[in-house]
C-alpha atoms as a PDB file:
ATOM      1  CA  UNK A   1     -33.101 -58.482 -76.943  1.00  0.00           C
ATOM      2  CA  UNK A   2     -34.417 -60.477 -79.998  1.00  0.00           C
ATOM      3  CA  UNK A   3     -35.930 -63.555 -79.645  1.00  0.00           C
ATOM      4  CA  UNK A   4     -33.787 -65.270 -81.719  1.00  0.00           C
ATOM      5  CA  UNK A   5     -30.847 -63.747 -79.309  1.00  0.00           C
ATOM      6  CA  UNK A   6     -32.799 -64.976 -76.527  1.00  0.00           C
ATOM      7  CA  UNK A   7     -33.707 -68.646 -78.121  1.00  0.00           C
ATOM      8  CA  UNK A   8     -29.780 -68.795 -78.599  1.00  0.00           C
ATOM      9  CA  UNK A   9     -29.170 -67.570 -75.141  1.00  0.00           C
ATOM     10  CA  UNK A  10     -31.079 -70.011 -73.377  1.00  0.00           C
ATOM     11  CA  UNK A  11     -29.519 -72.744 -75.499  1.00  0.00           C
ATOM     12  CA  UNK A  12     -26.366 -73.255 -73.521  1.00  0.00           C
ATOM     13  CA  UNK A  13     -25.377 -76.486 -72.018  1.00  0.00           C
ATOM     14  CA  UNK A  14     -24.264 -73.992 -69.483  1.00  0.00           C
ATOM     15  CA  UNK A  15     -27.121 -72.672 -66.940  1.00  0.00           C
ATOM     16  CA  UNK A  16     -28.522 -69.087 -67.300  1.00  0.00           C
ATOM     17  CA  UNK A  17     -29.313 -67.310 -64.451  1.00  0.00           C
ATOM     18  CA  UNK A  18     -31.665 -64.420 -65.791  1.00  0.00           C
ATOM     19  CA  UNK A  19     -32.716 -61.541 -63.150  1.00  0.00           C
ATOM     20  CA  UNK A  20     -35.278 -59.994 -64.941  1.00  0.00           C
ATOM     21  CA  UNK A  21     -34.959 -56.199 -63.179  1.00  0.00           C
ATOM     22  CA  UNK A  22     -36.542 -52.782 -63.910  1.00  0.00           C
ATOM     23  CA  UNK A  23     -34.360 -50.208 -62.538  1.00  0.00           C
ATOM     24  CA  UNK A  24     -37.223 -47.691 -60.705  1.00  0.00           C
ATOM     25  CA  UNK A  25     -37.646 -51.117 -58.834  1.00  0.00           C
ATOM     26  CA  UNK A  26     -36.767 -51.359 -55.117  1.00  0.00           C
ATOM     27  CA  UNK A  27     -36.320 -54.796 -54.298  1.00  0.00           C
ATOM     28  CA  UNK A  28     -34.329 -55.192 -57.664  1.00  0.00           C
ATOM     29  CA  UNK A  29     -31.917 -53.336 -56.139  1.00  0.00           C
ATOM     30  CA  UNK A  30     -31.894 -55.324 -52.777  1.00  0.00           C
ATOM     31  CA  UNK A  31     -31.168 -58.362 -55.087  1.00  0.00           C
ATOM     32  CA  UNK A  32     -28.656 -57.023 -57.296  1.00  0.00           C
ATOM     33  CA  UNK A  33     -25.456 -57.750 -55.067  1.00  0.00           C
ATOM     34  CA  UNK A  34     -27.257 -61.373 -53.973  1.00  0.00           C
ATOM     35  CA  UNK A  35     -26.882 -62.462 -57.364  1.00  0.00           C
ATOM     36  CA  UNK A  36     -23.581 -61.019 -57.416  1.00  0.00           C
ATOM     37  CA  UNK A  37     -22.432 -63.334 -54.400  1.00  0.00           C
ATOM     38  CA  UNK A  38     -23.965 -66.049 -56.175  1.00  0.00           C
ATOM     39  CA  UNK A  39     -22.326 -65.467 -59.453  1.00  0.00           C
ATOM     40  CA  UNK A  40     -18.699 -65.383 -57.718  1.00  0.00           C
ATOM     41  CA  UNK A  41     -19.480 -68.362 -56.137  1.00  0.00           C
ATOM     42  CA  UNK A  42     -20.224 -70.514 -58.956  1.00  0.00           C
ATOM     43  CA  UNK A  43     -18.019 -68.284 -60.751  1.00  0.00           C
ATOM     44  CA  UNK A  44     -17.349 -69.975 -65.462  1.00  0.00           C
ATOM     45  CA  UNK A  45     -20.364 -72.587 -64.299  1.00  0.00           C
ATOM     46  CA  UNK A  46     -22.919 -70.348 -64.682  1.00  0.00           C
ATOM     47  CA  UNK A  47     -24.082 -67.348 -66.504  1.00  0.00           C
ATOM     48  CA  UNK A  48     -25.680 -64.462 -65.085  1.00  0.00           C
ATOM     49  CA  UNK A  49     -27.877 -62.192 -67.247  1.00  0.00           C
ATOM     50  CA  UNK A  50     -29.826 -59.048 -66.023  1.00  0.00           C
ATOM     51  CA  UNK A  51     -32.610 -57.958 -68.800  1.00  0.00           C
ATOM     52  CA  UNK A  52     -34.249 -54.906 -67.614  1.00  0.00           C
ATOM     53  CA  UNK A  53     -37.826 -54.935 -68.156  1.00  0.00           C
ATOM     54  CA  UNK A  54     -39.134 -51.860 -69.499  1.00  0.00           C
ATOM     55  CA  UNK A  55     -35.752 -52.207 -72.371  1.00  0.00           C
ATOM     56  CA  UNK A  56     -37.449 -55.823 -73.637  1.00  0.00           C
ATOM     57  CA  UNK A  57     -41.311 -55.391 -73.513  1.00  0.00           C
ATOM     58  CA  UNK A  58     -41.967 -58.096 -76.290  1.00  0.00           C
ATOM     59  CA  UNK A  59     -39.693 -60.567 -73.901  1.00  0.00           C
ATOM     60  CA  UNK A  60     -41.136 -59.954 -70.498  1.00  0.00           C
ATOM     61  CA  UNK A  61     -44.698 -60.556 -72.142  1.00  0.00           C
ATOM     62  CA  UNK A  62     -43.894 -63.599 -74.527  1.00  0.00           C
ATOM     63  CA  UNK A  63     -42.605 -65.215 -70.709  1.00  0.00           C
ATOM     64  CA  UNK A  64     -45.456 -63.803 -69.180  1.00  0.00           C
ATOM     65  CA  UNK A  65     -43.126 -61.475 -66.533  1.00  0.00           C
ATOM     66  CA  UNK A  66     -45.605 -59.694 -64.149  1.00  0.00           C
ATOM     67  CA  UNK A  67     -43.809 -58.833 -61.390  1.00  0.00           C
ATOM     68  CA  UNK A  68     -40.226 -57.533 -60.638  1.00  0.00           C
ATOM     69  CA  UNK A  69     -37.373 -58.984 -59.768  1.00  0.00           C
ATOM     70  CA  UNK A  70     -38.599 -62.324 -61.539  1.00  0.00           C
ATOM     71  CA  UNK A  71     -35.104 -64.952 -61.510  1.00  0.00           C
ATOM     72  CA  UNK A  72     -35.477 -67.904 -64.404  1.00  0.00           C
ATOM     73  CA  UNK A  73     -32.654 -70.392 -64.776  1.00  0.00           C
ATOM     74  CA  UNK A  74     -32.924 -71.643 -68.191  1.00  0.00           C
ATOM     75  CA  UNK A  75     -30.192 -74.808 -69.695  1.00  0.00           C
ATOM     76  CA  UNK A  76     -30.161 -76.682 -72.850  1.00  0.00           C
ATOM     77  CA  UNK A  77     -33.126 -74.538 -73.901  1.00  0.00           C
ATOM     78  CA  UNK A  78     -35.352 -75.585 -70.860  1.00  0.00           C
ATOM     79  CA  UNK A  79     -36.424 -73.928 -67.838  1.00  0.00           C
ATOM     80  CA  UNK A  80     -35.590 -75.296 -64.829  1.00  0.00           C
ATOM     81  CA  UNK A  81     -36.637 -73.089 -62.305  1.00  0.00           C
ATOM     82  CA  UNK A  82     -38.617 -69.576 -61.798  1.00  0.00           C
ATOM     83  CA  UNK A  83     -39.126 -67.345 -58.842  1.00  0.00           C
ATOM     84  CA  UNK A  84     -40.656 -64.440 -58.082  1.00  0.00           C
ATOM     85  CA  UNK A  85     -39.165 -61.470 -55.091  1.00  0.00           C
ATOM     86  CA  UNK A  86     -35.777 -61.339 -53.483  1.00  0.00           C
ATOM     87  CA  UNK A  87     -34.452 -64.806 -52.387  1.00  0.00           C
ATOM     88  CA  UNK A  88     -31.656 -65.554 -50.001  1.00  0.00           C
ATOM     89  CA  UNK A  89     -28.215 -66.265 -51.581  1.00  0.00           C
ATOM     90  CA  UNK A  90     -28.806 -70.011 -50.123  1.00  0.00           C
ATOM     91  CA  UNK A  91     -31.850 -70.096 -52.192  1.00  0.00           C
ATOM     92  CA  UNK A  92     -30.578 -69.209 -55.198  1.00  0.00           C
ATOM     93  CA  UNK A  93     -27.137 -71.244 -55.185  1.00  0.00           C
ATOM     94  CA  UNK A  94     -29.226 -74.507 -54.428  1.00  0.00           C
ATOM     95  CA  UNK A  95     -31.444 -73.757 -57.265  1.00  0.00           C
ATOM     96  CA  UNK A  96     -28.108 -72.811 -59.113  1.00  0.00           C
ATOM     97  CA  UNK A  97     -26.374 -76.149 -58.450  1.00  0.00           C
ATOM     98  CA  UNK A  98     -29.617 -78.484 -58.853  1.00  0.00           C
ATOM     99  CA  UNK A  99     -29.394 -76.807 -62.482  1.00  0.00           C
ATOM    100  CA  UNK A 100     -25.566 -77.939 -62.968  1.00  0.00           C
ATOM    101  CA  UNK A 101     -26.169 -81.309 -61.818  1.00  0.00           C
ATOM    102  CA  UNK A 102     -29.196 -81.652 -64.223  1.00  0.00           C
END
């Protein structure tokens, strides 16, 4: 992914979700369906974006992405919230509807 196709990306009015994954990576995989869950619950409000890793070095180390799975929710160009491990689906849909409301 280019910046400029991330810049536009993050841009939205709607929230981004990004799980930024790597797919040799456990716990990525025990968050995968969470996110899922999360994304049928919210369902057109949100957007949900996996960028793997190792596929967008010049990404993960322009936001500074040490660890995997990192989450970001990103609207209007700003980032609202990061995290870093596997979070509960309650976790993430309160993070995910503080970020609609903003």
């Amino acid at each position: 992914m280019s910046k400029g196709s991330f810049s536009k990306l993050i841009n939205s009015d709607k929230p981004i979700l990004i799980d930024f994954h790597a797919t040799w990576c456990g716990p990525c995989k025990t968050l995968s369906p969470i996110i899922q869950e999360v994304k049928e619950e919210f369902g057109d409000k949100i957007r949900v974006i996996k960028i793997d890793v190792d596929k967008n070095t010049e990404l993960t180390k322009k936001l500074e992405i040490m660890s995997m799975p990192t989450m970001m929710i990103f609207k209007a160009g700003k980032n609202l919230w990061r995290t870093v491990g596997v979070q509960t689906k309650s976790a993430i849909a309160s993070k995910v509807q503080e970020s609609i409301d903003a």
